[in-house]
ModelCIF file with pLDDT and N, C-alpha, C, O atoms, coordinates in Angstrom:
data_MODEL
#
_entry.id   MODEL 
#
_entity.id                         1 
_entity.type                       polymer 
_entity.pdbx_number_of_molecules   1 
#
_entity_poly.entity_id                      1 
_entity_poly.type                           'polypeptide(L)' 
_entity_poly.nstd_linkage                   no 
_entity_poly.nstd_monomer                   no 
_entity_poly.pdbx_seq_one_letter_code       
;(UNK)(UNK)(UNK)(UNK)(UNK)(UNK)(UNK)(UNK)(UNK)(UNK)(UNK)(UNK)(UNK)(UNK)(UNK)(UNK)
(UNK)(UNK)(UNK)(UNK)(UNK)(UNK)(UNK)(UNK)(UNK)(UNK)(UNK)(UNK)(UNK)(UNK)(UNK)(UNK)
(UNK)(UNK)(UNK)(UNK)(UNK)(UNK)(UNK)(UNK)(UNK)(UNK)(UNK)(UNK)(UNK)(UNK)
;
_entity_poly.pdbx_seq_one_letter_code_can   XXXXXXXXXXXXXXXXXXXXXXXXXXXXXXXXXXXXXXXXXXXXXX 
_entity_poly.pdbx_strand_id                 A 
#
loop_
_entity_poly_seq.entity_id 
_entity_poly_seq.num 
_entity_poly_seq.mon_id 
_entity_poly_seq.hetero 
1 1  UNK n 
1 2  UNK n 
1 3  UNK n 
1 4  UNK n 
1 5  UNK n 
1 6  UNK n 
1 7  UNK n 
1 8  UNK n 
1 9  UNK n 
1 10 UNK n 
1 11 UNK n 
1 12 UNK n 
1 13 UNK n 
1 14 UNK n 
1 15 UNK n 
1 16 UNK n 
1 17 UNK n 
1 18 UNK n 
1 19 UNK n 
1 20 UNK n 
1 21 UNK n 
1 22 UNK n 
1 23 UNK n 
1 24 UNK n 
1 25 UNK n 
1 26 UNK n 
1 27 UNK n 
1 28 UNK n 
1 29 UNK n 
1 30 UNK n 
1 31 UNK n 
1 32 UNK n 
1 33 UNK n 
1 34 UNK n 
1 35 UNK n 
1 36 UNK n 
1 37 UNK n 
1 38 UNK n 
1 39 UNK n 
1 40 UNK n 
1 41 UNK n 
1 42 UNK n 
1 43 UNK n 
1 44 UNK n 
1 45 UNK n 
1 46 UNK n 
#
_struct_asym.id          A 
_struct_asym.entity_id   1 
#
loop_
_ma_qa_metric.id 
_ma_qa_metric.mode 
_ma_qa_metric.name 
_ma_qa_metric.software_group_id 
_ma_qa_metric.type 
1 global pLDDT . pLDDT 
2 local  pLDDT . pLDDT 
#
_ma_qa_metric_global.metric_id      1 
_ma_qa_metric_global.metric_value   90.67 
_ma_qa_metric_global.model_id       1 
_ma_qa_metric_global.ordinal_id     1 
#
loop_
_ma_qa_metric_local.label_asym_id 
_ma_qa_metric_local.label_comp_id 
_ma_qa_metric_local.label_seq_id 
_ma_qa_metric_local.metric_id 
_ma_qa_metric_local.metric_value 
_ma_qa_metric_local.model_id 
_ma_qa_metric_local.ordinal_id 
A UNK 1  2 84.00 1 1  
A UNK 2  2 87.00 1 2  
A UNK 3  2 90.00 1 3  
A UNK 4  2 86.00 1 4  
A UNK 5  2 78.00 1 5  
A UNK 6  2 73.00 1 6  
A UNK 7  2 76.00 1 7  
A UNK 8  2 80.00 1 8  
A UNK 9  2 90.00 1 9  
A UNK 10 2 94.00 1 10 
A UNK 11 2 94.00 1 11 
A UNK 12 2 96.00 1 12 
A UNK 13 2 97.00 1 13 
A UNK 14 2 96.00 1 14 
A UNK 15 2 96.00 1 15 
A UNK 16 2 95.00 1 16 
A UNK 17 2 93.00 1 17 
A UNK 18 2 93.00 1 18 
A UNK 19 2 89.00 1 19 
A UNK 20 2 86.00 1 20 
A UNK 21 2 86.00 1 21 
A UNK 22 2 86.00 1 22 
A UNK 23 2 90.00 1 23 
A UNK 24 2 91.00 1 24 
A UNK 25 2 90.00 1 25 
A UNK 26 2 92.00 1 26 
A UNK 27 2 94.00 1 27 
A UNK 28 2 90.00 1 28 
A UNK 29 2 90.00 1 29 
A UNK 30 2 92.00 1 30 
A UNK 31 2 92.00 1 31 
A UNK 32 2 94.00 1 32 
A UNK 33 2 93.00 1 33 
A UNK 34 2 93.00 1 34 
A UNK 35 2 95.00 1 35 
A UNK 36 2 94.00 1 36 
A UNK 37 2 95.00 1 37 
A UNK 38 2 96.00 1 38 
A UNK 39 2 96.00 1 39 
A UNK 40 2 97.00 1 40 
A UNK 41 2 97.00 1 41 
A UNK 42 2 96.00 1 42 
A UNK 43 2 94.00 1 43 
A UNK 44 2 92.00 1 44 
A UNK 45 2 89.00 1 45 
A UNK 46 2 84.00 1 46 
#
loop_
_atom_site.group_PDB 
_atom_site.id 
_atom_site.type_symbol 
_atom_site.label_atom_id 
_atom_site.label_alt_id 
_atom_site.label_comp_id 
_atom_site.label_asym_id 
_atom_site.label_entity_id 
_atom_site.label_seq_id 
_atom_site.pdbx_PDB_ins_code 
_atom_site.Cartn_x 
_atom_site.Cartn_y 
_atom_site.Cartn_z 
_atom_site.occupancy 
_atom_site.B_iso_or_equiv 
_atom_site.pdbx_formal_charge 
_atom_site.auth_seq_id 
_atom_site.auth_comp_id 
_atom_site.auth_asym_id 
_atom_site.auth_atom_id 
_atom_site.pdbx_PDB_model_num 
ATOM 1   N N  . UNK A 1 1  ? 109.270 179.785 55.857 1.00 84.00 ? 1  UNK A N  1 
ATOM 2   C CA . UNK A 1 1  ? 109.616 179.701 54.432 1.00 84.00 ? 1  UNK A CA 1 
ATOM 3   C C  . UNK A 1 1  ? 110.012 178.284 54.020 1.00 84.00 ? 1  UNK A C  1 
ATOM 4   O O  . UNK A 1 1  ? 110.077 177.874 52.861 1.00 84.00 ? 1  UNK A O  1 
ATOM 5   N N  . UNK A 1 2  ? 110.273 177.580 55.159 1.00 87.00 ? 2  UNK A N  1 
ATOM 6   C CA . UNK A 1 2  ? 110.738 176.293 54.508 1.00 87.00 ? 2  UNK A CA 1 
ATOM 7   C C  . UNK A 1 2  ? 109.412 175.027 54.411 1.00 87.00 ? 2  UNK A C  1 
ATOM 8   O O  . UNK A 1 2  ? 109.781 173.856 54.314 1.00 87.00 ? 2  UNK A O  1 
ATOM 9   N N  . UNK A 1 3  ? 107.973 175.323 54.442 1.00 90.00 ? 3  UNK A N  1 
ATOM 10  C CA . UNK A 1 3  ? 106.955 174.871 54.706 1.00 90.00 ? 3  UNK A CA 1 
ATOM 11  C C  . UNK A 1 3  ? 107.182 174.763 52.895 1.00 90.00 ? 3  UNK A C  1 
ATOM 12  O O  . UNK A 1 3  ? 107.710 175.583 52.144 1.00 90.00 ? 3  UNK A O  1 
ATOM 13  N N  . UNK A 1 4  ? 106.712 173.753 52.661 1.00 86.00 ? 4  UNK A N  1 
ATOM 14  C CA . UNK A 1 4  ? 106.301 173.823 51.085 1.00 86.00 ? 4  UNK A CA 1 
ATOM 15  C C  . UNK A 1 4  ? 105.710 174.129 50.445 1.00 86.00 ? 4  UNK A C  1 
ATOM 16  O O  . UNK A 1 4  ? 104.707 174.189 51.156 1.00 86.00 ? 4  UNK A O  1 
ATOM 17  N N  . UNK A 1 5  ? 105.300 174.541 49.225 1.00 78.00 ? 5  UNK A N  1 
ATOM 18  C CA . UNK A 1 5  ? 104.443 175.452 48.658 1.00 78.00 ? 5  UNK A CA 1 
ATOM 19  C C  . UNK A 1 5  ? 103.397 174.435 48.657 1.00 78.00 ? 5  UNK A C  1 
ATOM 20  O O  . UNK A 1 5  ? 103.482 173.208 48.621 1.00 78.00 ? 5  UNK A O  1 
ATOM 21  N N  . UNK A 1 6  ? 102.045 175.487 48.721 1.00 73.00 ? 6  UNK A N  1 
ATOM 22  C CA . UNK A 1 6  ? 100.506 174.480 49.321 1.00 73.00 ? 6  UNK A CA 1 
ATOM 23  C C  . UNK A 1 6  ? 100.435 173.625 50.065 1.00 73.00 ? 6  UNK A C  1 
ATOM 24  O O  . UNK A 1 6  ? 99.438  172.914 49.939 1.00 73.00 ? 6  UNK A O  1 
ATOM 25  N N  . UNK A 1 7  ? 101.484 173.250 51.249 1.00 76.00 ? 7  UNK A N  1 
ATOM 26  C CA . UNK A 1 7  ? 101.545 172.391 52.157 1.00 76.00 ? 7  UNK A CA 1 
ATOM 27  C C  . UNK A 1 7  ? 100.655 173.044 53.954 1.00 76.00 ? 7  UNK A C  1 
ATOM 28  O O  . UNK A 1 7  ? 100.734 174.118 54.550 1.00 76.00 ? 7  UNK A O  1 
ATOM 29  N N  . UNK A 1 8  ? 100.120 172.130 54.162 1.00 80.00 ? 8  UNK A N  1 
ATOM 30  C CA . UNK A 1 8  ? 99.560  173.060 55.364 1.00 80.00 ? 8  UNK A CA 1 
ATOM 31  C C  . UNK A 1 8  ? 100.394 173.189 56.448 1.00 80.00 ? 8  UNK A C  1 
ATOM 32  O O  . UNK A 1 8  ? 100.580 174.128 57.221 1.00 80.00 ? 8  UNK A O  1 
ATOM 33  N N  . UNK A 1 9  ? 101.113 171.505 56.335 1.00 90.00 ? 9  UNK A N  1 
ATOM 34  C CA . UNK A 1 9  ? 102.347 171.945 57.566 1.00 90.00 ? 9  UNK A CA 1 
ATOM 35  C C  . UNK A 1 9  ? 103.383 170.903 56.685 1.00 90.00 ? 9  UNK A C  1 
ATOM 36  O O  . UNK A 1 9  ? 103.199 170.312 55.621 1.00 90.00 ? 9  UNK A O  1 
ATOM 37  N N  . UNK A 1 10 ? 104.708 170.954 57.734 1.00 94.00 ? 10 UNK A N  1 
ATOM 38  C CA . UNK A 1 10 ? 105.859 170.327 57.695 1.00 94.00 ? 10 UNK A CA 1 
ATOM 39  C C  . UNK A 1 10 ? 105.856 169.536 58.589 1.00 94.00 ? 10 UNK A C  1 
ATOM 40  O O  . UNK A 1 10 ? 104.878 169.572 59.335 1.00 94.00 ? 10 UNK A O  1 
ATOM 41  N N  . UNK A 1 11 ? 107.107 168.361 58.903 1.00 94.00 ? 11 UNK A N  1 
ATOM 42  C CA . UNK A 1 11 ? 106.646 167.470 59.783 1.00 94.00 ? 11 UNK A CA 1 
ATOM 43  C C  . UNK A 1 11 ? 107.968 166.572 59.533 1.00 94.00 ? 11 UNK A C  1 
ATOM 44  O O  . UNK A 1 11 ? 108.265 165.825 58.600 1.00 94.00 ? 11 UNK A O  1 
ATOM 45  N N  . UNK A 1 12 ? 108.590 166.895 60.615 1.00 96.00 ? 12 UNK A N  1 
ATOM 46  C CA . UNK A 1 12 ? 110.210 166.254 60.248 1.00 96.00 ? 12 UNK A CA 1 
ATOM 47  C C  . UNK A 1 12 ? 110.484 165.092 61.634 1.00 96.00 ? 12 UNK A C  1 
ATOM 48  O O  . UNK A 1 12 ? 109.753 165.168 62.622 1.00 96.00 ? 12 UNK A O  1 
ATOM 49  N N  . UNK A 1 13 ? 110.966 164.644 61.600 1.00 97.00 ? 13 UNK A N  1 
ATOM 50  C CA . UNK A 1 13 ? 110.546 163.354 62.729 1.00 97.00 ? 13 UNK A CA 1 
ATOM 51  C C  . UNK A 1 13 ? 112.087 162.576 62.897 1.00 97.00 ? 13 UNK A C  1 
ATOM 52  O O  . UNK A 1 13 ? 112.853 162.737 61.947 1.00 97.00 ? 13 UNK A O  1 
ATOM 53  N N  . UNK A 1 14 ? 112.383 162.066 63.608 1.00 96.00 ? 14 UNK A N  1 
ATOM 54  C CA . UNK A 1 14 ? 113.883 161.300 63.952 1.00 96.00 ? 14 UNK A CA 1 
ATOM 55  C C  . UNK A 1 14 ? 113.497 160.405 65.328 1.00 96.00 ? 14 UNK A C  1 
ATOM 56  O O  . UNK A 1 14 ? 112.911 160.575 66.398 1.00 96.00 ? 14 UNK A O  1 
ATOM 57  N N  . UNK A 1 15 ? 114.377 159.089 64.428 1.00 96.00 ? 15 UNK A N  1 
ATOM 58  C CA . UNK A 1 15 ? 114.132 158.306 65.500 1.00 96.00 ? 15 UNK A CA 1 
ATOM 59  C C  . UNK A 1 15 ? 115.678 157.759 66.464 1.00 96.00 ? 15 UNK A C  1 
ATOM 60  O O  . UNK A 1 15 ? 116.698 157.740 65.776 1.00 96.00 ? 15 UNK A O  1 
ATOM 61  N N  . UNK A 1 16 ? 115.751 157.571 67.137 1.00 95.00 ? 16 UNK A N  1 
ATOM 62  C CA . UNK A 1 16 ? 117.384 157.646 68.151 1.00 95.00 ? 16 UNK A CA 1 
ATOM 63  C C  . UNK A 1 16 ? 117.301 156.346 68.644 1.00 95.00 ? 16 UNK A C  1 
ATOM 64  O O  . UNK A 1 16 ? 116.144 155.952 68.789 1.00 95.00 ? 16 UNK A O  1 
ATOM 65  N N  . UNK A 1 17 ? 118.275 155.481 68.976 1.00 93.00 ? 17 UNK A N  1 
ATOM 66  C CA . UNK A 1 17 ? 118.753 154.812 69.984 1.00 93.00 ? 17 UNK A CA 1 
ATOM 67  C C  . UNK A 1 17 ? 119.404 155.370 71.116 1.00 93.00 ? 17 UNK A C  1 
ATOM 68  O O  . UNK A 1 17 ? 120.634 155.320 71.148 1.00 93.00 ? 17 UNK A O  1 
ATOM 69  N N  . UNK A 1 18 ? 118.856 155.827 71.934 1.00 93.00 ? 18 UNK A N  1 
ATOM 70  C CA . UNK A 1 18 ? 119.712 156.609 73.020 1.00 93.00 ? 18 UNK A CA 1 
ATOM 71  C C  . UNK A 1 18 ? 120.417 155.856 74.314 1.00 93.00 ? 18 UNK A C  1 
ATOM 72  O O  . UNK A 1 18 ? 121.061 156.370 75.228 1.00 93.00 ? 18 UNK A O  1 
ATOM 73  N N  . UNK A 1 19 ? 119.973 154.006 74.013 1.00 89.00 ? 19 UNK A N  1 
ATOM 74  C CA . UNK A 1 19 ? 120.152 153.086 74.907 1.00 89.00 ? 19 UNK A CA 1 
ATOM 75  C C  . UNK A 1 19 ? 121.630 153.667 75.631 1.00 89.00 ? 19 UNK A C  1 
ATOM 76  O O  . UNK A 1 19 ? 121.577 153.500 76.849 1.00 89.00 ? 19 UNK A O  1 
ATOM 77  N N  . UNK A 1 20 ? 122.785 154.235 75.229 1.00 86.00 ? 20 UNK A N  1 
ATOM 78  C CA . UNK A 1 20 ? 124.005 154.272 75.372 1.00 86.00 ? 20 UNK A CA 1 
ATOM 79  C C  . UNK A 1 20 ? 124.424 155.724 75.984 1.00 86.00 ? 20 UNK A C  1 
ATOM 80  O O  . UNK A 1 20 ? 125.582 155.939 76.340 1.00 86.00 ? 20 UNK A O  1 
ATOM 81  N N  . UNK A 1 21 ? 123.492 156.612 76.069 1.00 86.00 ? 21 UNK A N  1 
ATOM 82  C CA . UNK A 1 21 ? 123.803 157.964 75.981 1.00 86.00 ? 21 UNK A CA 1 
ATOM 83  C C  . UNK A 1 21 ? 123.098 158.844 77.212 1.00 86.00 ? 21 UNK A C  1 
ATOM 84  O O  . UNK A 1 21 ? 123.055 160.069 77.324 1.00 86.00 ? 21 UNK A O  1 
ATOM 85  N N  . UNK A 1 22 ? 122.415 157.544 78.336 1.00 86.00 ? 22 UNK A N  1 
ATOM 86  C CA . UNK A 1 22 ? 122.256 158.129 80.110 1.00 86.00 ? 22 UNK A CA 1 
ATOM 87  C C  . UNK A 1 22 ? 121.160 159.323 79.792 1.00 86.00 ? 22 UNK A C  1 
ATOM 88  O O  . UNK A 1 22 ? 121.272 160.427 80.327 1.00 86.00 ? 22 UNK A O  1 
ATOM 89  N N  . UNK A 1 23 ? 120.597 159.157 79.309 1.00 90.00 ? 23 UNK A N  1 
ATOM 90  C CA . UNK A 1 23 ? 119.563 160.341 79.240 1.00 90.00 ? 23 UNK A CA 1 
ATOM 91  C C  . UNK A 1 23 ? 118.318 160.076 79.986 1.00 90.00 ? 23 UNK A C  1 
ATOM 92  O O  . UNK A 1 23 ? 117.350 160.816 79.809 1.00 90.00 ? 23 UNK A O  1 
ATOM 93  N N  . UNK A 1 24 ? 118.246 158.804 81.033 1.00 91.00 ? 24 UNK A N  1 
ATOM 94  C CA . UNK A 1 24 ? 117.263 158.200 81.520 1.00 91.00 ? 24 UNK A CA 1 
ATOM 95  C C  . UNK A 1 24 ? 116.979 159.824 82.660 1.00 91.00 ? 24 UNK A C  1 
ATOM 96  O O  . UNK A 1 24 ? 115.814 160.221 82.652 1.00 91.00 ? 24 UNK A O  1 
ATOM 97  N N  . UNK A 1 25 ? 118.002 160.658 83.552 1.00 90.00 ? 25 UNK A N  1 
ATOM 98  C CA . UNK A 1 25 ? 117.384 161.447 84.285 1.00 90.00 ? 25 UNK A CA 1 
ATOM 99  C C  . UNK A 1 25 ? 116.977 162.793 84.034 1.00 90.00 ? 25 UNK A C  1 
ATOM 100 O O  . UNK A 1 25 ? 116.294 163.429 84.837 1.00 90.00 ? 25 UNK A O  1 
ATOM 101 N N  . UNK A 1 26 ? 117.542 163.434 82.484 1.00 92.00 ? 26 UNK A N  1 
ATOM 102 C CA . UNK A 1 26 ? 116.928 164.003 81.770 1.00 92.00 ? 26 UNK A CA 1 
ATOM 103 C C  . UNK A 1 26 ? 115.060 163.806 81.153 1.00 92.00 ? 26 UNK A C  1 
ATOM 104 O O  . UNK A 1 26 ? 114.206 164.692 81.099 1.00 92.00 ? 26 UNK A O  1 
ATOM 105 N N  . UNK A 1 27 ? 114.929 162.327 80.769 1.00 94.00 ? 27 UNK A N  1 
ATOM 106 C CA . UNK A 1 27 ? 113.186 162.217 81.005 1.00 94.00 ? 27 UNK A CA 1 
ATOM 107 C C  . UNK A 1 27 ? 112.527 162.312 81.881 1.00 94.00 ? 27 UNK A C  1 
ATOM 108 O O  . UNK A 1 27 ? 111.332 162.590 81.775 1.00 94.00 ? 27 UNK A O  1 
ATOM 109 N N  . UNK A 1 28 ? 113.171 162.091 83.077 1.00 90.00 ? 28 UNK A N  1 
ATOM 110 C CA . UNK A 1 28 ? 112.587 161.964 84.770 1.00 90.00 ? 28 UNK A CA 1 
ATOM 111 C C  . UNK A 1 28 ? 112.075 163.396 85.107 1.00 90.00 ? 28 UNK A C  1 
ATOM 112 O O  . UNK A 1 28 ? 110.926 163.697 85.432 1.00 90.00 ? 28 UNK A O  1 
ATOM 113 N N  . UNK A 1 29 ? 113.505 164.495 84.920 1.00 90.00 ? 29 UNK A N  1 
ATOM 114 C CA . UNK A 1 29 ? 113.165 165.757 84.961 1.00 90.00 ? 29 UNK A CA 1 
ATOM 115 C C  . UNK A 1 29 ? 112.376 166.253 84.584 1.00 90.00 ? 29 UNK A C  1 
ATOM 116 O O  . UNK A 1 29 ? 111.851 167.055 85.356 1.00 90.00 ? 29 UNK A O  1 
ATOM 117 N N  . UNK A 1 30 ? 111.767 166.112 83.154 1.00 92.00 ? 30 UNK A N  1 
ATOM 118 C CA . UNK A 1 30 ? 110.688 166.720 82.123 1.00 92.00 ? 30 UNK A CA 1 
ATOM 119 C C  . UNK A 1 30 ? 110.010 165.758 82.212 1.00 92.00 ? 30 UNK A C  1 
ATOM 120 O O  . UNK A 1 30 ? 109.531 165.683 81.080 1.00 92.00 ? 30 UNK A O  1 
ATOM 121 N N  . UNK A 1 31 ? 109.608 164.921 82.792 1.00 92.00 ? 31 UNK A N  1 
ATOM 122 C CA . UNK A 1 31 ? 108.292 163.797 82.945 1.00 92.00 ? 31 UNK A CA 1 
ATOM 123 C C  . UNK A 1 31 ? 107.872 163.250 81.562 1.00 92.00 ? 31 UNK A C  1 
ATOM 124 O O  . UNK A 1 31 ? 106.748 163.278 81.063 1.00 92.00 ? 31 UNK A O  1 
ATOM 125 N N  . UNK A 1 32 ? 109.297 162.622 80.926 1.00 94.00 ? 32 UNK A N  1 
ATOM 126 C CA . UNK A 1 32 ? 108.962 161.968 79.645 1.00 94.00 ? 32 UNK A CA 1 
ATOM 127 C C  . UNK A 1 32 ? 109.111 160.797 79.788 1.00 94.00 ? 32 UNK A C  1 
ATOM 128 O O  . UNK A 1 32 ? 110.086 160.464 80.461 1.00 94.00 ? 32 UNK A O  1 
ATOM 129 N N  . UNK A 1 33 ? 108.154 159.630 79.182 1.00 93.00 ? 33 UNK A N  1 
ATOM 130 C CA . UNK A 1 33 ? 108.409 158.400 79.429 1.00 93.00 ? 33 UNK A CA 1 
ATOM 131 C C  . UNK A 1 33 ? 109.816 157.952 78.300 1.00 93.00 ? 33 UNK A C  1 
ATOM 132 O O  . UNK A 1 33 ? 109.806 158.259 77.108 1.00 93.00 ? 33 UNK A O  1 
ATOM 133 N N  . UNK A 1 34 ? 110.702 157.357 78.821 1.00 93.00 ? 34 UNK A N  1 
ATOM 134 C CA . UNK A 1 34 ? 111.841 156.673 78.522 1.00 93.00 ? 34 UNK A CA 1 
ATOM 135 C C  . UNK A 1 34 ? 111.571 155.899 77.752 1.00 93.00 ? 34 UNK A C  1 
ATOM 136 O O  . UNK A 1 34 ? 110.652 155.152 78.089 1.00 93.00 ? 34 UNK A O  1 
ATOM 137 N N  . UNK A 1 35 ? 112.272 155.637 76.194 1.00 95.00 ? 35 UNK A N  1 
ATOM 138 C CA . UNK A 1 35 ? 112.567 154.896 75.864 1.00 95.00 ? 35 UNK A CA 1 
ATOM 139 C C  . UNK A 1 35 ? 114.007 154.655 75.209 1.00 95.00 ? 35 UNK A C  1 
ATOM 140 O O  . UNK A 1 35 ? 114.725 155.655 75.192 1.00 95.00 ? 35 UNK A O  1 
ATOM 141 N N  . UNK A 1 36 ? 114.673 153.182 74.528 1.00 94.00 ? 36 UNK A N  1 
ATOM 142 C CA . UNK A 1 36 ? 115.727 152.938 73.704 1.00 94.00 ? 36 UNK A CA 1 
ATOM 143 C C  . UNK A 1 36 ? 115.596 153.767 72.977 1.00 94.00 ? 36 UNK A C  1 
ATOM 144 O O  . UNK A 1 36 ? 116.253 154.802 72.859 1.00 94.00 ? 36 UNK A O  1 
ATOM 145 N N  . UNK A 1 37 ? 114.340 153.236 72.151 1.00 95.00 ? 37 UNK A N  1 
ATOM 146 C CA . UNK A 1 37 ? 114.060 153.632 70.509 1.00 95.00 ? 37 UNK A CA 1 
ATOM 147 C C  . UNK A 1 37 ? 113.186 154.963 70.463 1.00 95.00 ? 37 UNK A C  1 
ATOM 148 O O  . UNK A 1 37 ? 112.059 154.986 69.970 1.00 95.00 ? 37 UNK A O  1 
ATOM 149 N N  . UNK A 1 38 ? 113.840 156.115 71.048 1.00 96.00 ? 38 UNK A N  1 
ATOM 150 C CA . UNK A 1 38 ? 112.869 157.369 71.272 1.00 96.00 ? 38 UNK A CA 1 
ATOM 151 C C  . UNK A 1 38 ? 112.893 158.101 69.993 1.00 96.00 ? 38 UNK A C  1 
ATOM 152 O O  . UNK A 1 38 ? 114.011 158.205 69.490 1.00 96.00 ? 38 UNK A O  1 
ATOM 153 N N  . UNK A 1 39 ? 111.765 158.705 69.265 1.00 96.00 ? 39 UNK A N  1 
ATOM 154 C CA . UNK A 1 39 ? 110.965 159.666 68.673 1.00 96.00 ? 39 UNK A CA 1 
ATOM 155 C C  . UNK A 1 39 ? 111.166 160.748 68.491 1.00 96.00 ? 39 UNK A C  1 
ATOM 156 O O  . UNK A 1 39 ? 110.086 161.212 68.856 1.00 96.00 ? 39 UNK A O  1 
ATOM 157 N N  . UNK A 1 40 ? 111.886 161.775 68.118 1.00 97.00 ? 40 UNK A N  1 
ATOM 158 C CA . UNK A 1 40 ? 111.611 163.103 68.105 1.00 97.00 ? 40 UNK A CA 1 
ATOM 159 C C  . UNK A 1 40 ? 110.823 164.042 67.033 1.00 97.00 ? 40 UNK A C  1 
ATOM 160 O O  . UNK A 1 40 ? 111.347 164.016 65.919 1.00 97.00 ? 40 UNK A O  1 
ATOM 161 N N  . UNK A 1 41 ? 109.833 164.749 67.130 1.00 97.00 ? 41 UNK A N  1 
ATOM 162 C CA . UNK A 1 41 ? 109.282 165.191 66.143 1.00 97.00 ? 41 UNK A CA 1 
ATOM 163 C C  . UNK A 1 41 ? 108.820 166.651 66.014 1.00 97.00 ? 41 UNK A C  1 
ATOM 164 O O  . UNK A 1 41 ? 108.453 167.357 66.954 1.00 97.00 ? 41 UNK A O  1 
ATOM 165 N N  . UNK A 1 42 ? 108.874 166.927 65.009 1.00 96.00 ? 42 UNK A N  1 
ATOM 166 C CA . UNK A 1 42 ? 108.356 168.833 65.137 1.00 96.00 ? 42 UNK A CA 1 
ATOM 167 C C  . UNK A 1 42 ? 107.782 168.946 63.794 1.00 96.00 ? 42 UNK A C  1 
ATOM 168 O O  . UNK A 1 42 ? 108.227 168.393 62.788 1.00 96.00 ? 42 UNK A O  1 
ATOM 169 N N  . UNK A 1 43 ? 106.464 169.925 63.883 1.00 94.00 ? 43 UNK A N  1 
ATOM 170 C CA . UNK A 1 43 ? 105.574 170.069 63.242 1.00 94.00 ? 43 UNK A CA 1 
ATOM 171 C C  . UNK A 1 43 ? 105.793 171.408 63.111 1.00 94.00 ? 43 UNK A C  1 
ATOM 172 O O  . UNK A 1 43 ? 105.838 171.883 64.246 1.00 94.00 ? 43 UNK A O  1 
ATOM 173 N N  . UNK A 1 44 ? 105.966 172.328 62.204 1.00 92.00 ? 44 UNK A N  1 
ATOM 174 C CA . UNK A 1 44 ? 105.709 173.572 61.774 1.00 92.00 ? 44 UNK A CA 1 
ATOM 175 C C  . UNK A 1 44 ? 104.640 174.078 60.519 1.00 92.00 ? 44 UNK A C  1 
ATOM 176 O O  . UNK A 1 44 ? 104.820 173.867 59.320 1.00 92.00 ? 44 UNK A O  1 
ATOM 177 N N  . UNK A 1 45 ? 103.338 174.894 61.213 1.00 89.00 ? 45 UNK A N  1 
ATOM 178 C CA . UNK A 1 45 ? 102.575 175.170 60.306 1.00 89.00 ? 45 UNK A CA 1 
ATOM 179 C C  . UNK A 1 45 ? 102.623 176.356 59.215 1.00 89.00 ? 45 UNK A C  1 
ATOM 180 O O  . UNK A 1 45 ? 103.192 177.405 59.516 1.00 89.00 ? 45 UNK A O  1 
ATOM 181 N N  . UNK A 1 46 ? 102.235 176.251 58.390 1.00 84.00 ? 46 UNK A N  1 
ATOM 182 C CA . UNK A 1 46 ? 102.378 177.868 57.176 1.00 84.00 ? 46 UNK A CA 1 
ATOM 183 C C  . UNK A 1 46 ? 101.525 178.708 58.347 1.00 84.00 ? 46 UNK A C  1 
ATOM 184 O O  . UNK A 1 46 ? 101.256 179.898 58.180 1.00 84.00 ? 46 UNK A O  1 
#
């Protein structure tokens, strides 16, 4: 419901400095490449 009217999708995105916050063996675990300036994004379709 929160997709917008006539929109095909949503698409909400955040970007982090996580330089400070040790999350380097959390990516290791899930085989994500590491960065400072990491990305998060989620796409939900109607």
């Amino acid at each position: 419901s929160v997709v917008r009217d006539n929109a095909k999708k949503c698409i909400v995105e955040a970007e982090f400095n996580i330089a400070d916050y040790q999350l380097k063996s959390i990516f290791s675990e899930e085989d994500l490449d590491y960065l400072d300036q990491s990305i998060l994004r989620r796409e939900l379709l109607a």
